[in-house]
C-alpha atoms as a PDB file:
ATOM      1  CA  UNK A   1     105.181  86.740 165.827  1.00  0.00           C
ATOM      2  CA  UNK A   2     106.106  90.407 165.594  1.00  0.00           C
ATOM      3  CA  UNK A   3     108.804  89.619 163.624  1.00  0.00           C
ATOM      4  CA  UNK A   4     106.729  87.509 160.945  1.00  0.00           C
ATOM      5  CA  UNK A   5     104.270  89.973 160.860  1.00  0.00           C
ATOM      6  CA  UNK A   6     106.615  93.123 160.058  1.00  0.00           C
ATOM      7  CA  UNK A   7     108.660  90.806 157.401  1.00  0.00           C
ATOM      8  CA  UNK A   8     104.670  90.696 156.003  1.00  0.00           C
ATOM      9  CA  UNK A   9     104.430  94.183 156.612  1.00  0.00           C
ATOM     10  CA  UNK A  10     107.644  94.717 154.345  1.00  0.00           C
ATOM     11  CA  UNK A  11     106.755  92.672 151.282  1.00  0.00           C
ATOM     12  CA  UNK A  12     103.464  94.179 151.335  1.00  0.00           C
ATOM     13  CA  UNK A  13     105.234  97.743 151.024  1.00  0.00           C
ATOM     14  CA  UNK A  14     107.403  96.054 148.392  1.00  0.00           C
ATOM     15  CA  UNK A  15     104.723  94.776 146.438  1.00  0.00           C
ATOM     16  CA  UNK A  16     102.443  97.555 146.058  1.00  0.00           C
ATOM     17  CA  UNK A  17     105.418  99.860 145.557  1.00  0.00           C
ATOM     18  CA  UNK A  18     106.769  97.624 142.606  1.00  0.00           C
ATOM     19  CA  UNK A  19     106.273  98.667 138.911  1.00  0.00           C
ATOM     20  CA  UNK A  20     103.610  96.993 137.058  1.00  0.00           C
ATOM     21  CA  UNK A  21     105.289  94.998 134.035  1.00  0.00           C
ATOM     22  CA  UNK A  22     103.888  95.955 130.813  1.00  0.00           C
ATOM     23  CA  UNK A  23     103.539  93.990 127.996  1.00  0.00           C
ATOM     24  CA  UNK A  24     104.508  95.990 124.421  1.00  0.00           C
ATOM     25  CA  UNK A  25     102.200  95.156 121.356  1.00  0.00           C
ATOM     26  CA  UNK A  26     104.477  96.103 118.678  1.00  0.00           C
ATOM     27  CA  UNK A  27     102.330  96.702 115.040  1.00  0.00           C
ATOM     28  CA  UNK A  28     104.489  96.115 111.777  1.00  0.00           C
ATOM     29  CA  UNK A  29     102.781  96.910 108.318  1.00  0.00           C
ATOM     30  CA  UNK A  30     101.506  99.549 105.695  1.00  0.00           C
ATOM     31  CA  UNK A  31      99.412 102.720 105.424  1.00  0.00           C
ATOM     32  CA  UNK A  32      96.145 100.802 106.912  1.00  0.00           C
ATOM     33  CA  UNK A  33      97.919 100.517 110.188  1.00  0.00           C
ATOM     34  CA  UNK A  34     100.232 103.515 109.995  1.00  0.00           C
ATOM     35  CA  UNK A  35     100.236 106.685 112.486  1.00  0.00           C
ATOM     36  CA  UNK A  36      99.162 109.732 110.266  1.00  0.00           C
ATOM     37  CA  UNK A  37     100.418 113.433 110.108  1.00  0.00           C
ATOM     38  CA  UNK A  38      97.370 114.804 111.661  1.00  0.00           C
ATOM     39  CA  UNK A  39      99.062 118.597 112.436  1.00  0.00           C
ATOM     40  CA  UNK A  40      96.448 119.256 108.965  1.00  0.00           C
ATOM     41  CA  UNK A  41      93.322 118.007 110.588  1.00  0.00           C
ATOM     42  CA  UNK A  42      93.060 115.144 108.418  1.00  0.00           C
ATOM     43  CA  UNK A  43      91.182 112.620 109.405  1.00  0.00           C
ATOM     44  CA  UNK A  44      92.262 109.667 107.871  1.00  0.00           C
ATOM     45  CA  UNK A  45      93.571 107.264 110.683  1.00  0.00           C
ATOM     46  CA  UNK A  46      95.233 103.864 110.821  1.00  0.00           C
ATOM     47  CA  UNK A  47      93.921 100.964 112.392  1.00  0.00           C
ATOM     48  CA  UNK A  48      96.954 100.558 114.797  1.00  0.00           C
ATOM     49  CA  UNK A  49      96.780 104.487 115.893  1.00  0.00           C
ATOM     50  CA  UNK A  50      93.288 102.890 117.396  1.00  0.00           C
ATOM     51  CA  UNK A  51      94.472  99.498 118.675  1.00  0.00           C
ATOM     52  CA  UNK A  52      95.518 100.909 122.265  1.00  0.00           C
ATOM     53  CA  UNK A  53      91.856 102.231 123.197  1.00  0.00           C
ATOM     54  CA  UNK A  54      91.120  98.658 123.128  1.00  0.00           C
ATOM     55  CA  UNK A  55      93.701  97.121 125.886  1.00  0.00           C
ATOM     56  CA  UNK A  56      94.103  98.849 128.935  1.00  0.00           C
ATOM     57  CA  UNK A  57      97.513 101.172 128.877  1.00  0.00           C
ATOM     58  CA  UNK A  58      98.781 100.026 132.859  1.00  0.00           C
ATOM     59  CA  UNK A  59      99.402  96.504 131.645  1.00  0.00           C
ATOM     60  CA  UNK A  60      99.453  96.988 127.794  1.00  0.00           C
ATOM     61  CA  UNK A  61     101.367  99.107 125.444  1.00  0.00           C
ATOM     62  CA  UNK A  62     100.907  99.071 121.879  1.00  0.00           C
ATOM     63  CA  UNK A  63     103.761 100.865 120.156  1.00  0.00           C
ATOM     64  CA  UNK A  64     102.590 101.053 116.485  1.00  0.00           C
ATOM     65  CA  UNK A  65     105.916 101.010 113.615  1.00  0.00           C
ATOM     66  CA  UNK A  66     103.571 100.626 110.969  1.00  0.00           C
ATOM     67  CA  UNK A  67     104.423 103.292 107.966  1.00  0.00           C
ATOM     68  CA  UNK A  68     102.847 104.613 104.996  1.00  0.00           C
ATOM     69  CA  UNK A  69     104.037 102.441 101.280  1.00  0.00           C
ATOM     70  CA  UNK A  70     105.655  99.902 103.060  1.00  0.00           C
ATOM     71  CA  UNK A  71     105.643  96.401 102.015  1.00  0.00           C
ATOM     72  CA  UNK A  72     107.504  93.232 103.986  1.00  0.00           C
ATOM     73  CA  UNK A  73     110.313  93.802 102.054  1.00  0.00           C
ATOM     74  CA  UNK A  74     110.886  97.743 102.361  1.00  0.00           C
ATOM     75  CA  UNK A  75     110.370  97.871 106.126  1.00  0.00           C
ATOM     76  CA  UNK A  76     113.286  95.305 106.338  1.00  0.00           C
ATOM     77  CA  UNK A  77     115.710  97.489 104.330  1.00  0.00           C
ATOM     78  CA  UNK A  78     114.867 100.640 105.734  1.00  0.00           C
ATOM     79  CA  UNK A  79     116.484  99.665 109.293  1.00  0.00           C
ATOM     80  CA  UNK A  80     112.625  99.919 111.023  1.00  0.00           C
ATOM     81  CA  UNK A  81     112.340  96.231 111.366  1.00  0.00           C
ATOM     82  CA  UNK A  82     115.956  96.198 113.092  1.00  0.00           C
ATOM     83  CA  UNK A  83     114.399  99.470 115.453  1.00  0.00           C
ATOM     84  CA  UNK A  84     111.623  96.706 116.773  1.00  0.00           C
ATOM     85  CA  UNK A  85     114.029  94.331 117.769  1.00  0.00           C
ATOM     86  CA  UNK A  86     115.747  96.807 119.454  1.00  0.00           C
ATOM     87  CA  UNK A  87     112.993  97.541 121.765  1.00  0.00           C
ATOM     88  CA  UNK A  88     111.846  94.001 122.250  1.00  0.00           C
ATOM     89  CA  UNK A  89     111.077  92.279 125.495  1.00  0.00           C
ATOM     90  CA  UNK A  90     110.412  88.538 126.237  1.00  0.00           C
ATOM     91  CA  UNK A  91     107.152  88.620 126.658  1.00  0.00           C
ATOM     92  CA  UNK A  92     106.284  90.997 124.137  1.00  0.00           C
ATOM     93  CA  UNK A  93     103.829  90.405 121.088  1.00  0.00           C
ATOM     94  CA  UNK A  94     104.498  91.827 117.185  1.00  0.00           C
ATOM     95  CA  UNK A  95     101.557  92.100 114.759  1.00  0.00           C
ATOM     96  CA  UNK A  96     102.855  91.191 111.341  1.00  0.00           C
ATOM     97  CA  UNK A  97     100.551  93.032 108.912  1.00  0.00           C
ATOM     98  CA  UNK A  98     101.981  93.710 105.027  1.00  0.00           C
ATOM     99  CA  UNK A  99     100.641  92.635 101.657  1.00  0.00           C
ATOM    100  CA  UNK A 100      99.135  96.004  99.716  1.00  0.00           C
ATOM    101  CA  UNK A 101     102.426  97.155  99.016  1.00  0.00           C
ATOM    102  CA  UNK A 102     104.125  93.830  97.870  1.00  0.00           C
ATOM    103  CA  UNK A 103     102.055  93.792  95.341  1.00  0.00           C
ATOM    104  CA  UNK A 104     103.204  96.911  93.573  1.00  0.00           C
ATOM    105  CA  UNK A 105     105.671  97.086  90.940  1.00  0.00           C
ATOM    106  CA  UNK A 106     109.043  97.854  91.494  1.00  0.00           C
ATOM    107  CA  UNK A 107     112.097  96.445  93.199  1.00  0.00           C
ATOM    108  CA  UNK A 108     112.400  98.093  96.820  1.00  0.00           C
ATOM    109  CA  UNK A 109     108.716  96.718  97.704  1.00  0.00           C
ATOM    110  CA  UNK A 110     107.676  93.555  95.312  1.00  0.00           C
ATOM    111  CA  UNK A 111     107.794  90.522  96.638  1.00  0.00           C
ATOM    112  CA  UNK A 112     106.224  87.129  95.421  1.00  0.00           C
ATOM    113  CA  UNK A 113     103.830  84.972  97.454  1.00  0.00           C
ATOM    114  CA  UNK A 114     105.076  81.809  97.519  1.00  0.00           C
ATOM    115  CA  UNK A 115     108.360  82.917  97.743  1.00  0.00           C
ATOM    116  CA  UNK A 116     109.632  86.376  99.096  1.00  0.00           C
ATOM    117  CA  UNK A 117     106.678  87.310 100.471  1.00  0.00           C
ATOM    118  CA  UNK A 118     106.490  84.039 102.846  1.00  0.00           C
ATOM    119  CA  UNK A 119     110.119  84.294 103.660  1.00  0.00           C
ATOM    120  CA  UNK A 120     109.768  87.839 105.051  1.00  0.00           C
ATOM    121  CA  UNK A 121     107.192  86.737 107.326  1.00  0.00           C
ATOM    122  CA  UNK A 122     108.777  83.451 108.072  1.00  0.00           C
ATOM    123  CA  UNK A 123     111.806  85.919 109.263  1.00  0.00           C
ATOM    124  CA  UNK A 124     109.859  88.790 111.126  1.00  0.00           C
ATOM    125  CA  UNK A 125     108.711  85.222 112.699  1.00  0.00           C
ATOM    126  CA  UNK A 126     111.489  83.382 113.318  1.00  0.00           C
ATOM    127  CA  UNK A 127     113.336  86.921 114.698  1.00  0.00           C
ATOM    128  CA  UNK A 128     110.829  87.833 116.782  1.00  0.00           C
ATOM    129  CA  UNK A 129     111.027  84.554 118.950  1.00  0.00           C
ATOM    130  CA  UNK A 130     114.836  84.551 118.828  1.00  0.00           C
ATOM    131  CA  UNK A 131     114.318  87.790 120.668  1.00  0.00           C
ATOM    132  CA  UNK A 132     111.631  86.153 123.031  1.00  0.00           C
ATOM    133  CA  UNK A 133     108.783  87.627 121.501  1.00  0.00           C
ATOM    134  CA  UNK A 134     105.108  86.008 120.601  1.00  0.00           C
ATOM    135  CA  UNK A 135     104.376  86.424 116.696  1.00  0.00           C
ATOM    136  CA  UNK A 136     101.335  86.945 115.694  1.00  0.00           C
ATOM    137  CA  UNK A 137     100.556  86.819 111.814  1.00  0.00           C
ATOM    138  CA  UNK A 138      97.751  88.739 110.041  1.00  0.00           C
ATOM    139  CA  UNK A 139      96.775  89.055 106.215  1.00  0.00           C
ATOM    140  CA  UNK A 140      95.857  92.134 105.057  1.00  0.00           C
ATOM    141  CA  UNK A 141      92.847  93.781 104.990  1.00  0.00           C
ATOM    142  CA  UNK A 142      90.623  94.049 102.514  1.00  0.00           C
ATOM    143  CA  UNK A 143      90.079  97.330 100.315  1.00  0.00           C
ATOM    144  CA  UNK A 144      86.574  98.709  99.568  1.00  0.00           C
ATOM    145  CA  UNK A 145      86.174  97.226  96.128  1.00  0.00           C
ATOM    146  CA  UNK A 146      82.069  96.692  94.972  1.00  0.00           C
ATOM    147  CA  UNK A 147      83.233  97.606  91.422  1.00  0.00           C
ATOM    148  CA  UNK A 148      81.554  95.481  88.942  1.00  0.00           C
ATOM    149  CA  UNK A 149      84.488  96.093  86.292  1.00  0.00           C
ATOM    150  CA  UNK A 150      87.823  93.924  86.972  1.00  0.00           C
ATOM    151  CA  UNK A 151      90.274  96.839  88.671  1.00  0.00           C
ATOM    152  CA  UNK A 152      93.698  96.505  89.131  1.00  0.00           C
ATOM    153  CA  UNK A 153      95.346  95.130  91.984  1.00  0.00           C
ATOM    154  CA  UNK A 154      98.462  96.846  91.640  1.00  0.00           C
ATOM    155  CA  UNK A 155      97.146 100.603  91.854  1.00  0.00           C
ATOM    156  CA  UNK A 156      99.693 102.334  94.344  1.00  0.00           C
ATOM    157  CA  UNK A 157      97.307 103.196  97.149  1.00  0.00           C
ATOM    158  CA  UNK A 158      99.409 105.798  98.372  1.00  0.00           C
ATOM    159  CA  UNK A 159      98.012 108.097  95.543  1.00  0.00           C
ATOM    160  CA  UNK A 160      94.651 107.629  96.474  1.00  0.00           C
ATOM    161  CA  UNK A 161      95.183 110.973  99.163  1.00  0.00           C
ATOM    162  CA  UNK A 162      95.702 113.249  96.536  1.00  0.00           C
ATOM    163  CA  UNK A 163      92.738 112.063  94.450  1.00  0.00           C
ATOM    164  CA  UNK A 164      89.472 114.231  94.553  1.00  0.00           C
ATOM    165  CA  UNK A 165      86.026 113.528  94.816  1.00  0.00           C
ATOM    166  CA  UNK A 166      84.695 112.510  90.873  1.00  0.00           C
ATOM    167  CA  UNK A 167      81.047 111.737  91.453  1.00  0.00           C
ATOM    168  CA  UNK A 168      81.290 108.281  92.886  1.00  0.00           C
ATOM    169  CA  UNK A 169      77.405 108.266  92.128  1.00  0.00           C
ATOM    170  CA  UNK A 170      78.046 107.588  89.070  1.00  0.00           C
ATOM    171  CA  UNK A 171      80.506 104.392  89.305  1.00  0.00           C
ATOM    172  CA  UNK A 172      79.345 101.153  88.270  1.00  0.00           C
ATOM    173  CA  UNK A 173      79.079  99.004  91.510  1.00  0.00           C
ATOM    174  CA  UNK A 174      77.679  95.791  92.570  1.00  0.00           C
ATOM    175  CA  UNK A 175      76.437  94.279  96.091  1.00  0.00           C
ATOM    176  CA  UNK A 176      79.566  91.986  96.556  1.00  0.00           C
ATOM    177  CA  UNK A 177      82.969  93.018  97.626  1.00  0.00           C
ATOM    178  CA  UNK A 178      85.507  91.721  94.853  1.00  0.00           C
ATOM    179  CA  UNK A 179      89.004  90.482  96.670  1.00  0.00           C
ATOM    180  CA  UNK A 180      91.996  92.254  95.124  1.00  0.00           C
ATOM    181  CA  UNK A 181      94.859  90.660  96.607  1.00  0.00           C
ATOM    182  CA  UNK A 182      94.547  87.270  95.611  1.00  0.00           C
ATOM    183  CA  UNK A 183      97.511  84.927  97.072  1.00  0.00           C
ATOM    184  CA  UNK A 184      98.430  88.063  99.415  1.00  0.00           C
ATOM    185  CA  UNK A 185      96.126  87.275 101.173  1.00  0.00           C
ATOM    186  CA  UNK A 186      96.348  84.040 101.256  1.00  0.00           C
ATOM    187  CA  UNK A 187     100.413  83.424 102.061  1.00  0.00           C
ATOM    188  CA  UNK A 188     100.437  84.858 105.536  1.00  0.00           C
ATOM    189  CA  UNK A 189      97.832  81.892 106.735  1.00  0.00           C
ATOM    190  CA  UNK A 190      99.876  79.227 105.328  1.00  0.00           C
ATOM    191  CA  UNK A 191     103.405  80.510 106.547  1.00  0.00           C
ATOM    192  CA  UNK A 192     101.971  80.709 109.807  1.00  0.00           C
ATOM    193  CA  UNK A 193     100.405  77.303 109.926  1.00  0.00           C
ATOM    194  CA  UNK A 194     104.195  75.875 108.687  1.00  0.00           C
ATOM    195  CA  UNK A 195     105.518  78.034 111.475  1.00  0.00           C
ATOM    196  CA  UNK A 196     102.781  76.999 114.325  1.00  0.00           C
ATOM    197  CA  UNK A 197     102.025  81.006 114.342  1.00  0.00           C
ATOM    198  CA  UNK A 198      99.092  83.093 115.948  1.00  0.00           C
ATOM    199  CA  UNK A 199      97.037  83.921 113.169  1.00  0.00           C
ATOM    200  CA  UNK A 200      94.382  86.157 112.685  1.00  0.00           C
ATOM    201  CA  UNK A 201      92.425  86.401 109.400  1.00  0.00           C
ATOM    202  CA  UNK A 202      92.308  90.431 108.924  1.00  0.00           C
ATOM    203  CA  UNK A 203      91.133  89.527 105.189  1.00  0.00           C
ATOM    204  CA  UNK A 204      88.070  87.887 106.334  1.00  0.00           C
ATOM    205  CA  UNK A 205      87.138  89.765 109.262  1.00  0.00           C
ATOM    206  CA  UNK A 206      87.019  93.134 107.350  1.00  0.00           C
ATOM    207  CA  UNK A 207      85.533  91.878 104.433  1.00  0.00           C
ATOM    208  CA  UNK A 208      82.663  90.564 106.780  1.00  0.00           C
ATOM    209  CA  UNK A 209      82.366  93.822 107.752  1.00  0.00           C
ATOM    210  CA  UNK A 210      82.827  95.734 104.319  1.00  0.00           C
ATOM    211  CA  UNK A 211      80.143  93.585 103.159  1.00  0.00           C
ATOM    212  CA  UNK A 212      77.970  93.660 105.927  1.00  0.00           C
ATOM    213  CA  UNK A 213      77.560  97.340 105.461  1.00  0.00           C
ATOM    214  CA  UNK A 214      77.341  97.247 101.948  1.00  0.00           C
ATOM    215  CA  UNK A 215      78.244  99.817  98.704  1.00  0.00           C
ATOM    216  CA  UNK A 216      77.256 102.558 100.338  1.00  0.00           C
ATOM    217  CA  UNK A 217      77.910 102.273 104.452  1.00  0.00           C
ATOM    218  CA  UNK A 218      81.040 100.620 103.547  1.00  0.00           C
ATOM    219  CA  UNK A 219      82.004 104.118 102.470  1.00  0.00           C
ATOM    220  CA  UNK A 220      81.805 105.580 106.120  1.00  0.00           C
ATOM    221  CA  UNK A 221      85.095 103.498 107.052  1.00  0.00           C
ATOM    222  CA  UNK A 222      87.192 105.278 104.155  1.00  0.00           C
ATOM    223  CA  UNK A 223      88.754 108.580 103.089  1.00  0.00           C
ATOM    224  CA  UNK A 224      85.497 108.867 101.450  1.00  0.00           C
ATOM    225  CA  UNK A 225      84.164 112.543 101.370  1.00  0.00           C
ATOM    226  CA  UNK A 226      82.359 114.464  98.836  1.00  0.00           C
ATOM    227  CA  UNK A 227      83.402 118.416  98.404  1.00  0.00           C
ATOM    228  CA  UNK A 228      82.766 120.300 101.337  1.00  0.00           C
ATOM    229  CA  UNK A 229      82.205 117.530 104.235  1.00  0.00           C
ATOM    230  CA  UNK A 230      84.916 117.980 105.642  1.00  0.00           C
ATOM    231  CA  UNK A 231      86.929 120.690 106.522  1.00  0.00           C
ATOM    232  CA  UNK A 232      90.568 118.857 105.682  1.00  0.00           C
ATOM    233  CA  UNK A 233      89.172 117.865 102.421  1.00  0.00           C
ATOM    234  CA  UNK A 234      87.752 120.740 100.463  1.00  0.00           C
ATOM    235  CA  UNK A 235      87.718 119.206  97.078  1.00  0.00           C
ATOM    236  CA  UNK A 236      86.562 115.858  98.402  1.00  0.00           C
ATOM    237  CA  UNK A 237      88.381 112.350  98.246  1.00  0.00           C
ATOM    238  CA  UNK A 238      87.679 109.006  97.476  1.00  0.00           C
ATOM    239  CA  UNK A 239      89.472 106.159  98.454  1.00  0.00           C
ATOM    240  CA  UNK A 240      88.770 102.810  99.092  1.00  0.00           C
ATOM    241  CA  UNK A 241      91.653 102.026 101.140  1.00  0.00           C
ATOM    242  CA  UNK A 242      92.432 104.217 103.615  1.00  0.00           C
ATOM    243  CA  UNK A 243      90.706 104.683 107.159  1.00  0.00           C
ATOM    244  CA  UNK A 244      88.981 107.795 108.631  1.00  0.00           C
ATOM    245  CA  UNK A 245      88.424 107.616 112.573  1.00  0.00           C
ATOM    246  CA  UNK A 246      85.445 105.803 112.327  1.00  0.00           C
ATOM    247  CA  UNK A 247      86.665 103.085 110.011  1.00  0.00           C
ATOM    248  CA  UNK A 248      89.577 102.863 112.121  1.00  0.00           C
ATOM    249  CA  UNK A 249      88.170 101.675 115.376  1.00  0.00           C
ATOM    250  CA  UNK A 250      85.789  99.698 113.716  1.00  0.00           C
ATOM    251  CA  UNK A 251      88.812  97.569 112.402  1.00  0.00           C
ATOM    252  CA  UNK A 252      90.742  98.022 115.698  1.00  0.00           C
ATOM    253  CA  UNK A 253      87.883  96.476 117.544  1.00  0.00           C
ATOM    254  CA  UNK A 254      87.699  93.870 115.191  1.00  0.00           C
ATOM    255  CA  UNK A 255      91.747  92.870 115.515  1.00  0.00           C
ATOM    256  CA  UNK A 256      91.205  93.410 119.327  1.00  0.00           C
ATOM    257  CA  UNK A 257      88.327  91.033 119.682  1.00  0.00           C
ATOM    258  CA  UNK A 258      90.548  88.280 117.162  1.00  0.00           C
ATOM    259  CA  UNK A 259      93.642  88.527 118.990  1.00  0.00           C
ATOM    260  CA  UNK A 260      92.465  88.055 122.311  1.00  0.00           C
ATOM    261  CA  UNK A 261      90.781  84.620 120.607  1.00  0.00           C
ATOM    262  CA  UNK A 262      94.031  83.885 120.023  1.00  0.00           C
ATOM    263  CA  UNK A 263      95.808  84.644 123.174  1.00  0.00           C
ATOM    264  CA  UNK A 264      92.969  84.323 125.764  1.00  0.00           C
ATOM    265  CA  UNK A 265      95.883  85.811 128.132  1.00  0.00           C
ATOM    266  CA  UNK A 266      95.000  89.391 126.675  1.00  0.00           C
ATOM    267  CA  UNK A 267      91.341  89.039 127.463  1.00  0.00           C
ATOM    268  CA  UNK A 268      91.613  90.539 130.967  1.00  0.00           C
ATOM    269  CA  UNK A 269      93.212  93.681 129.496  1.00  0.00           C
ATOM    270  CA  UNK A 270      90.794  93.954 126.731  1.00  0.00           C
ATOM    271  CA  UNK A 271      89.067  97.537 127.453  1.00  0.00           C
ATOM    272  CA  UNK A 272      86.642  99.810 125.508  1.00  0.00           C
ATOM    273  CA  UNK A 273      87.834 103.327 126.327  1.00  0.00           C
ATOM    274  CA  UNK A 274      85.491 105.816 125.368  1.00  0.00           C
ATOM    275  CA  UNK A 275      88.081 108.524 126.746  1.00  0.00           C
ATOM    276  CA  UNK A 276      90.941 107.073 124.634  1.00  0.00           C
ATOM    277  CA  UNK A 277      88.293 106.913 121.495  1.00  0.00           C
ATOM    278  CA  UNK A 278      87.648 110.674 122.162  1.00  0.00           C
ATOM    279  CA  UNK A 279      91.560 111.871 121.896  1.00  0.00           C
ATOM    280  CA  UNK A 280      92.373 110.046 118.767  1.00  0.00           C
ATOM    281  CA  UNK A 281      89.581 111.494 117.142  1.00  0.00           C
END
């Protein structure tokens, strides 16, 4: 008996002295997901600088690759799709995210949907589950787009952070959010559902939420400032793309909520860290 109980005694010890596995969320995509320089005070923000405030750190770590300007193409050539593979564990989960940057002229980040677009996701797919990974596929997000004239679809949104505020009182807008990425948005969904992917519609659930707040509260999730609001941004900015803090973890609570639908595993580690909200602001 004293020897059963001391064997106990020992894999207790073990146990609780073991390291707790962690599961890696890796995030792959553009400027809406991107870490930001923030030595300036800025305060734009990507949605994946916010995703870990969401999941509790001891059992989940989200290591966030996405990068300013990339498209599915770029990232791929640049070596930083090769860095996440690198890292990989079984186990672990990528978020595939691209689409605002395919669409852009030129040939280190166009791709077509139908055709090189899909087959960069089908291989960020098929390469993550070679190195026992779980894929999980979103479309981009939407930008803030109310304008009642057409606008182009292929405006580099990188530019948009050196723009300057130009009276947005005075644009022409309407009550209904106008899509700009077309079959973007659209490809990710269907090269998932060929794959048997996780898929989460990042399209739909932030133009719910664009909408839902309308022309002018839509603007508090975007570089959106008007001269003198901010102390970053003396001249101003608007831009209908890019995330500030709040817009951020409004769209990382979104993706948070989605994913765990999606992998009801994650649910238990789903957290709402007021702390963690406080130190990426």
């Amino acid at each position: 008996m004293k020897q059963i109980l001391l064997a106990a005694l020992v894999l207790l010890l073990f146990t609780a002295s073991a390291p707790q596995h962690v599961t890696t969320i890796f995030v792959i995509g553009d400027s809406t997901a991107a870490e930001k320089d923030l030595s300036k005070g800025s305060p734009e923000r990507g949605w994946g600088m916010a995703l870990q405030c969401y999941f509790d750190p001891a059992f989940i770590r989200v290591d966030n690759h996405a990068v300013n300007g990339r498209s599915s193409l770029s990232f791929i050539n640049e070596g930083r799709w090769q860095r996440v593979l690198d890292r990989m564990q079984p186990g672990d989960y990528v978020i595939i995210q691209f689409g605002h940057n395919d669409e852009k002229p030129g040939a280190t980040r166009h791709t077509d949907p139908g055709s090189t677009f899909d087959y960069n996701y089908a291989r960020y797919i098929r390469e993550t589950r070679e190195h026992g990974g779980i894929p999980v596929v979103m479309n981009c997000v939407v930008r803030r787009n109310f304008a009642k004239k057409q606008v182009a679809t292929t405006a580099d949104d990188e530019s948009l952070r050196n723009t300057t505020f130009k009276d947005g009182g005075k644009q022409l807008e309407g009550d209904s959010l106008v899509d700009t990425h077309g079959l973007y948005a659209q490809a990710p969904r269907d090269v998932a559902a060929r794959m048997h992917c996780l898929f989460v519609d990042a399209n739909r659930l932030t133009h719910q939420l664009e909408q839902s707040l309308g022309p002018e509260g839509s603007k508090q999730l975007h570089m959106w400032y008007k001269p003198g609001q901010h102390p970053a941004l003396p001249d101003g900015r608007q831009d209908n793309t890019h995330y500030n803090v709040y817009g951020a973890h409004q769209v990382a609570r979104l993706l948070a909520d989605a994913l765990c639908q999606q992998v009801p595993l994650l649910t238990r580690y789903r957290t709402d860290d007021s702390p963690c909200r406080m130190r990426t602001e």
